[in-house]
PDB file of N, CA and C in Angstrom:
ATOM      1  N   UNK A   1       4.859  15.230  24.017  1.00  0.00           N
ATOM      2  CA  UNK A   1       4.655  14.128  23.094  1.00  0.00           C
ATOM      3  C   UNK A   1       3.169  13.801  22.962  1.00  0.00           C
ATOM      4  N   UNK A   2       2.501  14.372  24.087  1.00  0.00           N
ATOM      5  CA  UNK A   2       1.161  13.621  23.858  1.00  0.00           C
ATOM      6  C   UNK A   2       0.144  14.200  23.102  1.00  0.00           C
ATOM      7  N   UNK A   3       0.570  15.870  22.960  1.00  0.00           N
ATOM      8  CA  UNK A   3       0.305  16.328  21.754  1.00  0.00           C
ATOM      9  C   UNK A   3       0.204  16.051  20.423  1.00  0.00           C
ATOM     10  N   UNK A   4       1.380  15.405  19.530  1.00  0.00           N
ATOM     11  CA  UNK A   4       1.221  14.451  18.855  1.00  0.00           C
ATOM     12  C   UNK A   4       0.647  13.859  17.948  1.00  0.00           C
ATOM     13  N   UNK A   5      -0.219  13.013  19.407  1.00  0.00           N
ATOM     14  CA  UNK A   5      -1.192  12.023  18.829  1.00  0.00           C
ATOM     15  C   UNK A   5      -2.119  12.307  19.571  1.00  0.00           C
ATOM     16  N   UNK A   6      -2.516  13.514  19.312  1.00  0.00           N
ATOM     17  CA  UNK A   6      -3.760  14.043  19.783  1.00  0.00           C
ATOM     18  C   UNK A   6      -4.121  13.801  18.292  1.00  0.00           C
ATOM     19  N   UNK A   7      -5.739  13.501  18.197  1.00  0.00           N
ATOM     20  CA  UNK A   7      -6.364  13.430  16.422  1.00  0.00           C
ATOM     21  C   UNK A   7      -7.234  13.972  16.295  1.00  0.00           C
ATOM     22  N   UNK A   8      -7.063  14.914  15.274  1.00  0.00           N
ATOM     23  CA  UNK A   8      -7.594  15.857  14.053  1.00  0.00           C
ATOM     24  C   UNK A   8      -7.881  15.683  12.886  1.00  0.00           C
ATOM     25  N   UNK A   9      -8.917  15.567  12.776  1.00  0.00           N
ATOM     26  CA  UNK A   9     -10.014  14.741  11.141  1.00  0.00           C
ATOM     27  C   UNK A   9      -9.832  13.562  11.535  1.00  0.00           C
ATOM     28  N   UNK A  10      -9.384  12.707  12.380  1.00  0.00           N
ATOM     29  CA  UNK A  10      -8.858  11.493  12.349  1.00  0.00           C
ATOM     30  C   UNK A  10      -8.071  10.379  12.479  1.00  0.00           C
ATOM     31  N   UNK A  11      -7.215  11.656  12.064  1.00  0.00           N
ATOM     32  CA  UNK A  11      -5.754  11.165  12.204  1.00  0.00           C
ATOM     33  C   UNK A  11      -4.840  11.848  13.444  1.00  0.00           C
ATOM     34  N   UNK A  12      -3.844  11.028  14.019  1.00  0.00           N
ATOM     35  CA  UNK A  12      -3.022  12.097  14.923  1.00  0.00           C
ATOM     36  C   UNK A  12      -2.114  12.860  14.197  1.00  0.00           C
ATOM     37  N   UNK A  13      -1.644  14.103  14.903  1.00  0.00           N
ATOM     38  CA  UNK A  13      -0.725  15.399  14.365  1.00  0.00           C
ATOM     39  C   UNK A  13       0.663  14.948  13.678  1.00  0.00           C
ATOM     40  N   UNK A  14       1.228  13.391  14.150  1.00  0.00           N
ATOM     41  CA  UNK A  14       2.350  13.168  13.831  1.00  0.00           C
ATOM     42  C   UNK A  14       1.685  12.810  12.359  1.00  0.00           C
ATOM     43  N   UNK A  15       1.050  12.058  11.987  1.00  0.00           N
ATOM     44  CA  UNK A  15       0.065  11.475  10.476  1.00  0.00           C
ATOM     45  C   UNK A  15       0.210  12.576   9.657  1.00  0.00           C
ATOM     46  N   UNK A  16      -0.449  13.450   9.962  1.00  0.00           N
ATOM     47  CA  UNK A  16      -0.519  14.982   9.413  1.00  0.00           C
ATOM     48  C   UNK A  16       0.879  15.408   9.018  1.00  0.00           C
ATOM     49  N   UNK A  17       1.265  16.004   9.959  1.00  0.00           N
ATOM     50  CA  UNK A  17       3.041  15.938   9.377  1.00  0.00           C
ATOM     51  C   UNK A  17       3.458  15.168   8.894  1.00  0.00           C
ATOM     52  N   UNK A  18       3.703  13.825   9.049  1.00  0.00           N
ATOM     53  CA  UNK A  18       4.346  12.885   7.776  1.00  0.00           C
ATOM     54  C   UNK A  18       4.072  12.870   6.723  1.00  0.00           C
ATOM     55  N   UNK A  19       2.557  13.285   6.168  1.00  0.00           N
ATOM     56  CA  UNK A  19       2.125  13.574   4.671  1.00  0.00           C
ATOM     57  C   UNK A  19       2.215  14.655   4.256  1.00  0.00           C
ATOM     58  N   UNK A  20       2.549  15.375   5.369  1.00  0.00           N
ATOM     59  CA  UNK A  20       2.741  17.400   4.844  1.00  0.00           C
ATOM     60  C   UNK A  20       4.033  16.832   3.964  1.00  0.00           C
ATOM     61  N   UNK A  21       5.346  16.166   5.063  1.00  0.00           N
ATOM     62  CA  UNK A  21       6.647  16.069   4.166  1.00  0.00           C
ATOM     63  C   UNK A  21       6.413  15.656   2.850  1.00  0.00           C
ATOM     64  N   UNK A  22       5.710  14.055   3.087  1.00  0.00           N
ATOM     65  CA  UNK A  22       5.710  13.776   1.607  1.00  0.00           C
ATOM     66  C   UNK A  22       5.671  14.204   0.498  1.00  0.00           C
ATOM     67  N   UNK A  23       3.971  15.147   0.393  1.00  0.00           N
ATOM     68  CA  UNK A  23       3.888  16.367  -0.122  1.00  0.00           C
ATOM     69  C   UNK A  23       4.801  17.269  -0.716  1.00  0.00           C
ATOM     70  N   UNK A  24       5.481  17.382   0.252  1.00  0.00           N
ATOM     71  CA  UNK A  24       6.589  18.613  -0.119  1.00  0.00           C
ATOM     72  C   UNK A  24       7.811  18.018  -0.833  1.00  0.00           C
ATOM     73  N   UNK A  25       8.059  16.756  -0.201  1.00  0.00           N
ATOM     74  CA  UNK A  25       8.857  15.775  -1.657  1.00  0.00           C
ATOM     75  C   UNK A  25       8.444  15.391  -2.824  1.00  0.00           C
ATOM     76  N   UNK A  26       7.689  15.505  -2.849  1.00  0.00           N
ATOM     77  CA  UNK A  26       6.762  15.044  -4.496  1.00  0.00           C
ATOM     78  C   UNK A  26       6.730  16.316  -5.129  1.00  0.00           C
ATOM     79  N   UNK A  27       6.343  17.512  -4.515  1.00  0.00           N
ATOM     80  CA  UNK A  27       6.650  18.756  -4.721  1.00  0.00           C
ATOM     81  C   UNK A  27       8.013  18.965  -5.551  1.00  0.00           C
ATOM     82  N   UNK A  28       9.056  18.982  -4.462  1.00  0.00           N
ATOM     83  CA  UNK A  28      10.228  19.039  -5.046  1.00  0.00           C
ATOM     84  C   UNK A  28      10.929  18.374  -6.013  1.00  0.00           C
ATOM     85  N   UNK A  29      10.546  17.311  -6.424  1.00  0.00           N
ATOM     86  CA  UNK A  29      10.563  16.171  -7.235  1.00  0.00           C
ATOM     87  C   UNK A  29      10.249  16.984  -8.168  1.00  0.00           C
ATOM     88  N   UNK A  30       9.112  17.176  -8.427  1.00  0.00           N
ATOM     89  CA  UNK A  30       8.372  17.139  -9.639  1.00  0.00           C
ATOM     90  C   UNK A  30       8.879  18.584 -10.376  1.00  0.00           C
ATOM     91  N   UNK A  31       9.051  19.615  -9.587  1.00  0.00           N
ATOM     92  CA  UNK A  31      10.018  21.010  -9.936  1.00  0.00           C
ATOM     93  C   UNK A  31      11.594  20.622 -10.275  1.00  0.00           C
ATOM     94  N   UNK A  32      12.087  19.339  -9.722  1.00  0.00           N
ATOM     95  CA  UNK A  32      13.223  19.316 -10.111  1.00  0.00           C
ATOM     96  C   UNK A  32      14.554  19.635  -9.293  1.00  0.00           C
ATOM     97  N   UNK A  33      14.239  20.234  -8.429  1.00  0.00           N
ATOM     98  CA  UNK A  33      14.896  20.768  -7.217  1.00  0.00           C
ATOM     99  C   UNK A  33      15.406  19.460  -6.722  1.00  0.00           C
ATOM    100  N   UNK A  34      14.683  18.725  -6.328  1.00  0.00           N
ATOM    101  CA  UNK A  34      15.071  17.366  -5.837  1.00  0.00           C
ATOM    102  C   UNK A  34      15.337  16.189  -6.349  1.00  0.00           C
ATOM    103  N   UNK A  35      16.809  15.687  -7.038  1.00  0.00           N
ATOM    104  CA  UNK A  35      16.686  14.976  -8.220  1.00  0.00           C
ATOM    105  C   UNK A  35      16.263  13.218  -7.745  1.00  0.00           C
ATOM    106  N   UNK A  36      15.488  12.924  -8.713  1.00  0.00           N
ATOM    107  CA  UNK A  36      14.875  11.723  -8.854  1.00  0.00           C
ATOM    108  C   UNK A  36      15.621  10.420  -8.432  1.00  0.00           C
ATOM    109  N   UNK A  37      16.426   9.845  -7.730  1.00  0.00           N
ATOM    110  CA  UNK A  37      17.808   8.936  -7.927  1.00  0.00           C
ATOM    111  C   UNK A  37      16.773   8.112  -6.798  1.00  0.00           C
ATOM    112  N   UNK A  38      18.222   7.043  -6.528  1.00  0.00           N
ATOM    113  CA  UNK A  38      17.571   5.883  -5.598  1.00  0.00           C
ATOM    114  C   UNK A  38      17.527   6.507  -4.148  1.00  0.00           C
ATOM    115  N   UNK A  39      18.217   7.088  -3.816  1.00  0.00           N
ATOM    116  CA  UNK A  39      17.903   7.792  -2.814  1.00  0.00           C
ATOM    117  C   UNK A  39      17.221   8.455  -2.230  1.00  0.00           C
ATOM    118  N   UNK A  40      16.568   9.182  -2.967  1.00  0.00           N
ATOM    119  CA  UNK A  40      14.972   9.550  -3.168  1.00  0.00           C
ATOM    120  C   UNK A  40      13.770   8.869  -2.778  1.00  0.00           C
ATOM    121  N   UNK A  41      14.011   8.003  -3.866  1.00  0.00           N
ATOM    122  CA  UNK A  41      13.035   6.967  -3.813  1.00  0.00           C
ATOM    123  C   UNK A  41      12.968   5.948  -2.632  1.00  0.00           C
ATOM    124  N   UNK A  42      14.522   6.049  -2.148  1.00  0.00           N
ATOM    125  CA  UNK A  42      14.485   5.061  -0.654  1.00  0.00           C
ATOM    126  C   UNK A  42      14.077   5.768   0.184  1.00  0.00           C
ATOM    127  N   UNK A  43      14.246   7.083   0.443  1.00  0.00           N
ATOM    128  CA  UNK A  43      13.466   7.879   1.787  1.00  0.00           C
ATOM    129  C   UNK A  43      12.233   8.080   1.747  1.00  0.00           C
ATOM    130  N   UNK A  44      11.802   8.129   0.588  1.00  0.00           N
ATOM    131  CA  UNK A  44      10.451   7.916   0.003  1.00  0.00           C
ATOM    132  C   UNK A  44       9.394   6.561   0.901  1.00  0.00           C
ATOM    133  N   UNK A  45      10.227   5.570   0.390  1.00  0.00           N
ATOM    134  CA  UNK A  45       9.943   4.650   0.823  1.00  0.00           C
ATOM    135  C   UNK A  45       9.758   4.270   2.211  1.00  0.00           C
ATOM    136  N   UNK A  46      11.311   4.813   3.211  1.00  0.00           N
ATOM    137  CA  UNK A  46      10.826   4.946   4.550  1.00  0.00           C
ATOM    138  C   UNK A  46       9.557   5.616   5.114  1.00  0.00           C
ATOM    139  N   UNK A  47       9.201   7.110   4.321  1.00  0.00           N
ATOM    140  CA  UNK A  47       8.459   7.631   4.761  1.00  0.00           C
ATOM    141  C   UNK A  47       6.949   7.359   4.613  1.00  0.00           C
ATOM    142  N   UNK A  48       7.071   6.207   3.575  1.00  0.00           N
ATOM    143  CA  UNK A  48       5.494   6.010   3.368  1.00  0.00           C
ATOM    144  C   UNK A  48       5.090   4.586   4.429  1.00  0.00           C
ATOM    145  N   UNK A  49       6.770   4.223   4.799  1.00  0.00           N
ATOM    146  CA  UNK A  49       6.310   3.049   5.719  1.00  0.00           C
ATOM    147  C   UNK A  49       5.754   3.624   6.888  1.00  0.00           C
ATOM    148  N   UNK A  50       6.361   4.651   7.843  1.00  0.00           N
ATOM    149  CA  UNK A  50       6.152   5.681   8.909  1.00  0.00           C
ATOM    150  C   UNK A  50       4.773   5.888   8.898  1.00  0.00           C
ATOM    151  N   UNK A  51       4.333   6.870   7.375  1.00  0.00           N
ATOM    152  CA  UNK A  51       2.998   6.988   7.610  1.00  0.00           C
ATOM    153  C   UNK A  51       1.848   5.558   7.551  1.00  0.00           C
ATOM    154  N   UNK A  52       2.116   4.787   6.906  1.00  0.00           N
ATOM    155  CA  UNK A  52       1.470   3.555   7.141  1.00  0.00           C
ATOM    156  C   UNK A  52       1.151   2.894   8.637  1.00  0.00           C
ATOM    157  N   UNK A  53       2.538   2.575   9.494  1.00  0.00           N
ATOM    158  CA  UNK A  53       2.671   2.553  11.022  1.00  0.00           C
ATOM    159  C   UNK A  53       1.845   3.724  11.840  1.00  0.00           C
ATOM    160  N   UNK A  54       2.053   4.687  11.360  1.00  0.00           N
ATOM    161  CA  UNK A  54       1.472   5.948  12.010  1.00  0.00           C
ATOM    162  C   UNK A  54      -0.323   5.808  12.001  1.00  0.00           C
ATOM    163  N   UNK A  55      -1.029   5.355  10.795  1.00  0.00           N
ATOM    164  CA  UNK A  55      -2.533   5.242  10.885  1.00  0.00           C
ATOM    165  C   UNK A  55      -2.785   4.269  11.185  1.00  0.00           C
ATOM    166  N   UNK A  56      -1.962   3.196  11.323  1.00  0.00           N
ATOM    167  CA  UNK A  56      -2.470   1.903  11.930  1.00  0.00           C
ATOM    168  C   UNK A  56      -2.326   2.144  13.663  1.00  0.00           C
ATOM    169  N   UNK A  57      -1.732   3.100  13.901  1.00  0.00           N
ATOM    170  CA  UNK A  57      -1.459   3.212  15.345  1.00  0.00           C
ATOM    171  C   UNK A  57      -3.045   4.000  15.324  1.00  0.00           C
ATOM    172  N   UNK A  58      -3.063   5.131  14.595  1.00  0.00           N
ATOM    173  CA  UNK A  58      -4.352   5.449  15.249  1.00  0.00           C
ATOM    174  C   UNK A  58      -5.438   5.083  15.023  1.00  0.00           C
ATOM    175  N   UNK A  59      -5.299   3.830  13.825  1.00  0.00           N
ATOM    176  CA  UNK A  59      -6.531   3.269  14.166  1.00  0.00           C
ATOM    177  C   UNK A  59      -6.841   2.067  15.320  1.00  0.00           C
ATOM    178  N   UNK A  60      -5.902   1.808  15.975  1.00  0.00           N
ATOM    179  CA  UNK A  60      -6.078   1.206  17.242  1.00  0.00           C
ATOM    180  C   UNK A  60      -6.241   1.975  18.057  1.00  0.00           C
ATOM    181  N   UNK A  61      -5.653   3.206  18.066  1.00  0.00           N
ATOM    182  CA  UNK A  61      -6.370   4.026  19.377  1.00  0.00           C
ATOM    183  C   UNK A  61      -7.624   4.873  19.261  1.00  0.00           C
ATOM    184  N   UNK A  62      -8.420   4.330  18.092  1.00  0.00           N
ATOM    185  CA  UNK A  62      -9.597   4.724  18.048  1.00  0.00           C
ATOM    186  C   UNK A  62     -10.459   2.876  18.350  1.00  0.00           C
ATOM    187  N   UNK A  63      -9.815   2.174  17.912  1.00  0.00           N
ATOM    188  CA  UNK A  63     -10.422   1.368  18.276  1.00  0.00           C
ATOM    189  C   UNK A  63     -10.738   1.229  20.322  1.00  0.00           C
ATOM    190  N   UNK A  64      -9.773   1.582  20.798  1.00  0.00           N
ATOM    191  CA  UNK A  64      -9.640   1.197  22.126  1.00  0.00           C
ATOM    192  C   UNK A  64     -10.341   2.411  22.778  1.00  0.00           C
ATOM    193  N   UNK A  65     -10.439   3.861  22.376  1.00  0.00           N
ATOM    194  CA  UNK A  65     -11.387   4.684  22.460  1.00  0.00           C
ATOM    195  C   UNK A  65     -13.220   4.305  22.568  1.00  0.00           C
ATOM    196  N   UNK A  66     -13.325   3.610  21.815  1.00  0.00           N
ATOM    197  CA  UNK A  66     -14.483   2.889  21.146  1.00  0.00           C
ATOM    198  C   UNK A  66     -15.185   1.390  22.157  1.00  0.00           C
ATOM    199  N   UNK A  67     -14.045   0.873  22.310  1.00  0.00           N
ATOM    200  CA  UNK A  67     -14.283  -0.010  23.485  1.00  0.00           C
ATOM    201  C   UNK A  67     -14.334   0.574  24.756  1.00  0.00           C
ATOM    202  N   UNK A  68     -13.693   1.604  24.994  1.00  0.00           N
ATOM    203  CA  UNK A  68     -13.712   1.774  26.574  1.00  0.00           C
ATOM    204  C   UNK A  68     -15.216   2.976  27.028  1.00  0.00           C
ATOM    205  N   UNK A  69     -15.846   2.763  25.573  1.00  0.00           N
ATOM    206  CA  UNK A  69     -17.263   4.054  25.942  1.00  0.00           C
ATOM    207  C   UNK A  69     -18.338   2.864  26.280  1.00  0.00           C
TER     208      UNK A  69
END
């Protein structure tokens, strides 16, 4: 796990992956493969909350990085 949230450009690895998915849903969306409905749009929604939680986490653990030098 602690792999993770090890951070790369910035962000930790879980950050990275949560926007790879997104990506790849907007992707599929937009080809059509993945049809547009509320359902969509609600996992959508979870997932942009995740990544939101996810950079606020690492920006506290850059903050606490920062304090402890």
């Amino acid at each position: 796990m602690k792999i993770l949230t090890r951070m790369f450009a910035g962000q930790s690895l879980i950050s990275w992956g949560l926007q790879l998915i997104l990506i790849y849903l907007a992707w599929q969306v937009s080809s059509q493969r993945l049809p547009n409905n509320l359902w969509t749009i609600s996992g959508v929604a979870v997932l942009l909350v995740l990544i939101y939680v996810s950079l606020a986490n690492d920006g506290k653990q850059k903050n606490r990085k920062r304090g402890a030098k």
